[in-house]
Protein backbone atom coordinates (compact mmCIF):
# COMPACT_ATOMS: atom_id res chain seq x y z
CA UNK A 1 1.94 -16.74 -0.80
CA UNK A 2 3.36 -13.96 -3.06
CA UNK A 3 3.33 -10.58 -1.70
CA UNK A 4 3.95 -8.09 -4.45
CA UNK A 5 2.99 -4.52 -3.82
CA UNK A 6 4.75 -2.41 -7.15
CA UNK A 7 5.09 1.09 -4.55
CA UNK A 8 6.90 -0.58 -2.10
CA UNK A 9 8.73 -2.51 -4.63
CA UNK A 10 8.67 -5.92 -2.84
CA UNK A 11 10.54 -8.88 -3.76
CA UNK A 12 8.25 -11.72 -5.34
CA UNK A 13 8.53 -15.48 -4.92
CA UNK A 14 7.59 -15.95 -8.57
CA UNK A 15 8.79 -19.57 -9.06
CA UNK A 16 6.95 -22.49 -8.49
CA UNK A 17 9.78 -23.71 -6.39
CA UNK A 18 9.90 -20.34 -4.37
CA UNK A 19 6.31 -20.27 -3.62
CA UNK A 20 6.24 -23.75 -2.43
CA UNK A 21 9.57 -23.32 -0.51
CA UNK A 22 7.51 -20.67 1.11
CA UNK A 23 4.72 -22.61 1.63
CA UNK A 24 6.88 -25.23 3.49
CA UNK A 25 8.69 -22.75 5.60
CA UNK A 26 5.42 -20.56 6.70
CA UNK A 27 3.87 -23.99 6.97
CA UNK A 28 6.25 -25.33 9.12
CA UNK A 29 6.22 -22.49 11.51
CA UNK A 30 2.91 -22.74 11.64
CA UNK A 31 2.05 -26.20 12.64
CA UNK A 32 4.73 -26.02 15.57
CA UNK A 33 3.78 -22.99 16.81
CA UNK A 34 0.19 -24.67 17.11
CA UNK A 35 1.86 -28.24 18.61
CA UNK A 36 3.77 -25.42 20.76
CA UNK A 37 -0.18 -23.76 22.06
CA UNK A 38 -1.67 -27.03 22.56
CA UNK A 39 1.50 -28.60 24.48
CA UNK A 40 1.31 -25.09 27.01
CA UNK A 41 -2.07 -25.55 27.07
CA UNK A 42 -2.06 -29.26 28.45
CA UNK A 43 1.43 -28.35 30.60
CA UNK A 44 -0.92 -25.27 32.19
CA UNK A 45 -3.96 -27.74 32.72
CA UNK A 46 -2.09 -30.04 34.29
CA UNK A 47 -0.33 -28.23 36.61
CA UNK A 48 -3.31 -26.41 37.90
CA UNK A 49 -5.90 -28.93 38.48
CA UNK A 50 -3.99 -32.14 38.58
CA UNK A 51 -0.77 -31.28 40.01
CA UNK A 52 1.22 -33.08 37.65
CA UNK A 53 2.64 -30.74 34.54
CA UNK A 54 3.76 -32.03 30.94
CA UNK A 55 7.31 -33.47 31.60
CA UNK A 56 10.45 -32.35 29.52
CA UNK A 57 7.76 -29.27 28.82
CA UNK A 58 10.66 -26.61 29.25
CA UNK A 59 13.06 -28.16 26.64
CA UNK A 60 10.59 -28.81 24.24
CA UNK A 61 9.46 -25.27 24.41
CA UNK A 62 13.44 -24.09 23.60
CA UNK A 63 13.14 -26.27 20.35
CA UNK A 64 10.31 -25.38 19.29
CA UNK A 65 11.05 -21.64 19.80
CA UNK A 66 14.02 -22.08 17.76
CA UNK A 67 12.30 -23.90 14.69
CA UNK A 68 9.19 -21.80 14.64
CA UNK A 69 12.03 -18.43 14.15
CA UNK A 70 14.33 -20.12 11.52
CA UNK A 71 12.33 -22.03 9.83
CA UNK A 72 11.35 -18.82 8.22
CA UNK A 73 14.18 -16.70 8.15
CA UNK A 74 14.70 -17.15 4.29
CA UNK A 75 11.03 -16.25 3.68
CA UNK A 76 11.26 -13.27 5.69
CA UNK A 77 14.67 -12.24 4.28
CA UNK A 78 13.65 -13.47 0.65
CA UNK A 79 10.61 -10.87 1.34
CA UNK A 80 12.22 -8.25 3.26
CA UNK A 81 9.72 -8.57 6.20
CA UNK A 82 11.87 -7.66 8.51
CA UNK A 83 11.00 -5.28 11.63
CA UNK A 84 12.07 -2.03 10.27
CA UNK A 85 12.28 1.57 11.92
CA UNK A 86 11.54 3.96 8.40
CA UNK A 87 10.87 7.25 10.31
CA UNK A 88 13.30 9.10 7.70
CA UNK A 89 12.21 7.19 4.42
CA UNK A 90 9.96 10.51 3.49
CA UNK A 91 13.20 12.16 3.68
CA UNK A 92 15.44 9.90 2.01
CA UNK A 93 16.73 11.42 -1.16
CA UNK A 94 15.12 9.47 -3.99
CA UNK A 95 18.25 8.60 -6.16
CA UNK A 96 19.92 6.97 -2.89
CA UNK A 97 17.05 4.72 -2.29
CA UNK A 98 18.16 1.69 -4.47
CA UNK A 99 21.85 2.23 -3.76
CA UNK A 100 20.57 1.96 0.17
CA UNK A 101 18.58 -1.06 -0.16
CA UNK A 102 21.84 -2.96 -2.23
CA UNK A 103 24.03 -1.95 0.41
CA UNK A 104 21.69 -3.28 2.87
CA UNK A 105 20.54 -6.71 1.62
CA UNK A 106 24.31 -6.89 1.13
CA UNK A 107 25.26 -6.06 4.48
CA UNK A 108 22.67 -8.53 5.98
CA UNK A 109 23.85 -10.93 4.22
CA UNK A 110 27.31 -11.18 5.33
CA UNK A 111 26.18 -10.65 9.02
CA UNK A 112 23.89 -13.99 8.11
CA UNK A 113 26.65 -15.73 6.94
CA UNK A 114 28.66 -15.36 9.57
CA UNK A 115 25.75 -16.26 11.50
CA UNK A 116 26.00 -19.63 9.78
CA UNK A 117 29.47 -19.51 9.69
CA UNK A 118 29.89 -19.82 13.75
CA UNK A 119 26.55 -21.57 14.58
CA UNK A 120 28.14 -24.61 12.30
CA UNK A 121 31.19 -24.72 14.08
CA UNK A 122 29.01 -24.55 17.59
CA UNK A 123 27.27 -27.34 16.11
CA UNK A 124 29.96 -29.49 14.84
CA UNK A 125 31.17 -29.21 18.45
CA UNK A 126 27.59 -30.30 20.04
CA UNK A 127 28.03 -33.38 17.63
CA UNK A 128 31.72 -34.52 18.75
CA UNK A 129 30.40 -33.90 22.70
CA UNK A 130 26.91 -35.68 22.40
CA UNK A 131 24.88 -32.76 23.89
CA UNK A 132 21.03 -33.21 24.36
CA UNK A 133 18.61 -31.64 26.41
CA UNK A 134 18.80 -32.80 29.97
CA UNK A 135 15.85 -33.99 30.91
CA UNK A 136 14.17 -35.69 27.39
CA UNK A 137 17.65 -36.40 25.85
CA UNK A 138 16.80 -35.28 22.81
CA UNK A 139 20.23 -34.50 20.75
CA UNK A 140 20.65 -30.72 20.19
CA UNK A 141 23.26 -31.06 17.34
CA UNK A 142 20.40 -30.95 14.68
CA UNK A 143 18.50 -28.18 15.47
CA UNK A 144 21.93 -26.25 15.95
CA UNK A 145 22.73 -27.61 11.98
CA UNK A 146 19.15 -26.11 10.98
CA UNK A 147 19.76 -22.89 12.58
CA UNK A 148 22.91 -22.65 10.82
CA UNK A 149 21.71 -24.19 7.29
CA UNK A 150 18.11 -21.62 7.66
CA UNK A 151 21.14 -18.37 8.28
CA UNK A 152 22.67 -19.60 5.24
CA UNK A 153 20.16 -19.51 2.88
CA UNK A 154 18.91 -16.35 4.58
CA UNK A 155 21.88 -15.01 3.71
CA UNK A 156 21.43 -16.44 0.00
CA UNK A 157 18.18 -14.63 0.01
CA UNK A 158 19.19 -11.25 0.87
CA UNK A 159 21.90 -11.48 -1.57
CA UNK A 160 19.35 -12.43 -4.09
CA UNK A 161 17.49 -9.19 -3.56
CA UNK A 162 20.47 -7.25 -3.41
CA UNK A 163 21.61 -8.75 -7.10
CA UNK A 164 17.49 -7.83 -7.70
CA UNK A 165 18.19 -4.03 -6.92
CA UNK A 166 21.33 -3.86 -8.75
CA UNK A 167 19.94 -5.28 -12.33
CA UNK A 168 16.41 -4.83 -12.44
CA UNK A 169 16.87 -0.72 -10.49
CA UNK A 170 13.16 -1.12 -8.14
CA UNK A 171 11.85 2.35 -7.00
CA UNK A 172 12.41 2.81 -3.76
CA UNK A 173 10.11 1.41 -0.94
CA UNK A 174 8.85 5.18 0.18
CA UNK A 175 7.63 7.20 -3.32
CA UNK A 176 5.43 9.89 -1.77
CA UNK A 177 1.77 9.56 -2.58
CA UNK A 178 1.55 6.27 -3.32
CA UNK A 179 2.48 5.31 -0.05
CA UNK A 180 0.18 7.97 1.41
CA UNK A 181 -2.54 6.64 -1.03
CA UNK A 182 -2.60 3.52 1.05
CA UNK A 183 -2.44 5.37 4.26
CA UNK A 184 -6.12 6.48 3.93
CA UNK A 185 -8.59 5.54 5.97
CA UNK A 186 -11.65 5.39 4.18
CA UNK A 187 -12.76 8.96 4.71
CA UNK A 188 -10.66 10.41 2.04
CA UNK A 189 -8.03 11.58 5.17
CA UNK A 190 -4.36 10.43 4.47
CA UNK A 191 -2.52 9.72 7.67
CA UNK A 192 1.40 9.57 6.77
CA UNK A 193 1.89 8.73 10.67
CA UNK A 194 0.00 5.36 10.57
């Protein structure tokens, strides 16, 4: 799925490869988080009425909790749908904006490198000692090489957008009425605070 929106000036997946990159990703996170509801579901059922929960319930939770985050960390970078607090964008001086966003993406993408950088050590080490989960053994080296490989191309994606900003110059994400355009609520009221 492409999300392109020309007044916030959103980063596309326009490739073929991108979109189904995405696809995989979202997909992904998707189908554990579902394996991740129906295994609670059955732990919960079993525990109340039969007195005998889903064994090794707890570890598989922790794994699947970490897959169902990475697993779309590029996306969300690649898209810049991250949580953000823009309570001063209306503010923000228009000629800054782009400069702003570069600096950003730029930013989070050495922080997500170094991310990568230290969970790939950590996992080396997890190789060398053997360590799985205690109660499944299931080895915990490869989910720590997934986090680390997912951080790195997160960090390849915000450095994408922030080469984006710097040679194709977006506007910036708040430009006045058009974002107050989309603010109405179908009464012909704006509401800048929603």
């Amino acid at each position: 799925m492409s999300r392109v929106s020309p007044d916030r000036g959103e980063i596309p997946t326009a490739s073929r490869l991108g979109r189904w990159l995405s696809w995989l990703a979202d997909g992904t996170s998707s189908t554990v988080l579902f394996v991740l509801m129906a295994m609670t579901c059955i732990d919960v059922i079993g525990r109340s009425f039969f007195n005998a929960p889903l064994d090794g319930a707890t570890e598989l939770t922790q794994l699947m909790l970490a897959t169902i985050v990475f697993a779309v960390v590029p996306t969300v970078c690649l898209r810049e749908d991250h949580i953000t607090v823009d309570l001063l964008d209306p503010w923000f001086p228009a000629p800054l904006v782009r400069p702003r966003r570069i600096a950003l993406n730029l930013l989070m993408a050495v922080m997500l490198a170094a991310v990568c950088w230290r969970v790939w050590i950590l996992s080396d080490l997890t190789a060398d000692y053997g360590d799985a989960t205690e109660f499944l053994a299931i080895p915990l080296a490869p989910i720590s090489y997934f986090i680390a490989v997912l951080s790195g191309a997160g960090a390849l994606a915000l450095f994408a957008n922030a080469l984006h900003y710097l040679l194709r110059g977006e506007p910036g994400r708040y430009d006045g009425a058009a974002e107050d355009e989309d603010r109405d609520d179908g009464t012909g009221h704006s509401h800048p605070g929603i």
